[in-house]
Protein backbone atom coordinates (compact mmCIF):
# COMPACT_ATOMS: atom_id res chain seq x y z
CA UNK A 1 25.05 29.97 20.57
CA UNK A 2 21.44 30.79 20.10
CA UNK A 3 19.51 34.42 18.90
CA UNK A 4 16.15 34.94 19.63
CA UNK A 5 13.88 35.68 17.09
CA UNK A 6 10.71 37.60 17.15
CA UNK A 7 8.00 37.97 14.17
CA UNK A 8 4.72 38.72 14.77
CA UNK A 9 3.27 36.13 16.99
CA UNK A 10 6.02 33.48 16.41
CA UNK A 11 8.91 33.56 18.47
CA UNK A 12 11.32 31.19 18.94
CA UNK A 13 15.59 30.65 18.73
CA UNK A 14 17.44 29.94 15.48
CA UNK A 15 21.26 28.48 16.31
CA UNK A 16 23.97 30.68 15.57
CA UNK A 17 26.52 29.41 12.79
CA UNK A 18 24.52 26.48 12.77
CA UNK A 19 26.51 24.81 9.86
CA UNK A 20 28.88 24.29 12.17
CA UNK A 21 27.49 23.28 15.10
CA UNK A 22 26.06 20.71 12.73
CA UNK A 23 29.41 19.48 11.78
CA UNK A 24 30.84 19.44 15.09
CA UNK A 25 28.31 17.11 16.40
CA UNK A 26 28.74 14.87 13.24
CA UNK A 27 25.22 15.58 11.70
CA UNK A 28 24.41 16.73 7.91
CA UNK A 29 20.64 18.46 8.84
CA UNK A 30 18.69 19.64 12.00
CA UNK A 31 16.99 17.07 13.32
CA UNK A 32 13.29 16.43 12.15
CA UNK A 33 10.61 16.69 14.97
CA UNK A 34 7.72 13.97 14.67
CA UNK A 35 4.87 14.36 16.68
CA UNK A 36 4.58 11.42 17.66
CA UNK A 37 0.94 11.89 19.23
CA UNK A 38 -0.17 12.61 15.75
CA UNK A 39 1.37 10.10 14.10
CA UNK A 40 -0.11 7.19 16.59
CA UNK A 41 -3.53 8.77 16.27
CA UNK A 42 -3.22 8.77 12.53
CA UNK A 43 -2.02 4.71 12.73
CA UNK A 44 -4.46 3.83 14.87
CA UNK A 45 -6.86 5.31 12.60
CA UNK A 46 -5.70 3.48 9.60
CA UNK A 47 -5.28 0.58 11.60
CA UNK A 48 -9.35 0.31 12.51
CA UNK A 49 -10.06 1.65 8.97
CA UNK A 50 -8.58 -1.45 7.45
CA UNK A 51 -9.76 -3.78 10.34
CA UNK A 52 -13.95 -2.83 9.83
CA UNK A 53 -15.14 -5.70 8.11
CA UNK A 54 -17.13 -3.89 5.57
CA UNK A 55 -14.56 -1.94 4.51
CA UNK A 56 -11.42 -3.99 4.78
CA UNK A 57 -12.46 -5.38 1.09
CA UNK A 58 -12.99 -2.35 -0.22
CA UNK A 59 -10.75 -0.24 -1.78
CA UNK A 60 -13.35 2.51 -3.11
CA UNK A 61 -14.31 2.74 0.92
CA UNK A 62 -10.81 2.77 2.20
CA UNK A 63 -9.97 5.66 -0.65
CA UNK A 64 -12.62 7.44 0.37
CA UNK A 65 -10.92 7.51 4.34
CA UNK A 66 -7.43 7.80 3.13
CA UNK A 67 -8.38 10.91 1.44
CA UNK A 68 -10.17 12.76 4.87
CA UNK A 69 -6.68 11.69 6.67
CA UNK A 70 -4.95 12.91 3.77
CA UNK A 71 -3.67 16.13 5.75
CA UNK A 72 -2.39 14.68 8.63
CA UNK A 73 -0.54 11.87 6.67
CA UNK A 74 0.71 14.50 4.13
CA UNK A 75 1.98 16.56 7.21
CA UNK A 76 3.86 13.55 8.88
CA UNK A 77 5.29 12.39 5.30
CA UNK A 78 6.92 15.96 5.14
CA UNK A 79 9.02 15.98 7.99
CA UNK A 80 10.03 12.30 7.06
CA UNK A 81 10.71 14.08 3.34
CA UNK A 82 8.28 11.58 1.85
CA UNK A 83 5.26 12.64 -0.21
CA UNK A 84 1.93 11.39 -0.15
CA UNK A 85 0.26 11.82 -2.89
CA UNK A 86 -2.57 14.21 -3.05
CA UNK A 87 -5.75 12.43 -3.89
CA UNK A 88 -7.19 15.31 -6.72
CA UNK A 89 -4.73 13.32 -8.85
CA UNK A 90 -6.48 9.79 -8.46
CA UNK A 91 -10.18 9.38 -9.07
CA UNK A 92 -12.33 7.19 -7.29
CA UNK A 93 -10.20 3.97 -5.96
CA UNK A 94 -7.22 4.82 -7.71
CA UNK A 95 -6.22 6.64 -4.87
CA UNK A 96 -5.85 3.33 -2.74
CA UNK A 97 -1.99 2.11 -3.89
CA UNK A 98 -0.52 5.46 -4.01
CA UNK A 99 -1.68 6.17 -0.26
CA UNK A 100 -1.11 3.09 1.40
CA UNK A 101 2.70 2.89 -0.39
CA UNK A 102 3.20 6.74 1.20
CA UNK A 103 1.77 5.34 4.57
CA UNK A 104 4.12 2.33 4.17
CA UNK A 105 7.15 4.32 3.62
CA UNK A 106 6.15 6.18 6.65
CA UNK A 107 5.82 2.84 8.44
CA UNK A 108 9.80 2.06 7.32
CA UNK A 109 11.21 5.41 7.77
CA UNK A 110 9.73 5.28 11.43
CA UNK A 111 11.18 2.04 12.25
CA UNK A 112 14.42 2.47 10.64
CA UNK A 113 14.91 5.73 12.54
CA UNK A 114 14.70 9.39 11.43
């Protein structure tokens, strides 16, 4: 069912004839894994970020945070296959729509099931 593989440091097991395993079980892709530990730490973050009352109104502020959580967001959004925009391509406040529709897209992917 399974081979093991070894590379360097990773090691691991990779399905045998996994397209059809895949089909058998009724499924068109592997499974996405979510940490989910990240992804609460990450909400939670967002969620005080937009809750501090002197930045909650401010969208230059709230950029400014969106882009140091910009990895971990970007991470999450891949194995959800949605991008988040990297913020070198919005200067200043711009970055504020783009980040927060990623983030909600996140939000609906996550409660609509992976």
């Amino acid at each position: 069912m399974v081979t093991k593989i070894s590379e360097r440091n990773i090691s691991g097991y990779a399905f045998n004839r996994k397209e059809e395993w895949l089909q058998a079980i009724g499924l068109k892709e592997m499974p996405k894994y979510i940490n989910w530990t990240k992804t609460f730490l990450l909400f939670d973050q967002l969620s005080k970020a937009l809750y501090t009352p002197s930045w909650s109104d401010d969208e230059y502020l709230l950029s400014s945070f969106f882009r140091n959580v910009y990895r971990e967001s970007a991470s999450i959004g891949r194995s959800l296959h949605i991008n988040i925009p990297e913020p070198s391509h919005f200067p200043g406040k711009q970055y504020f729509a783009p980040f927060a529709s990623g983030i909600l897209d996140i939000g609906k992917k996550l409660t609509r099931g992976t």
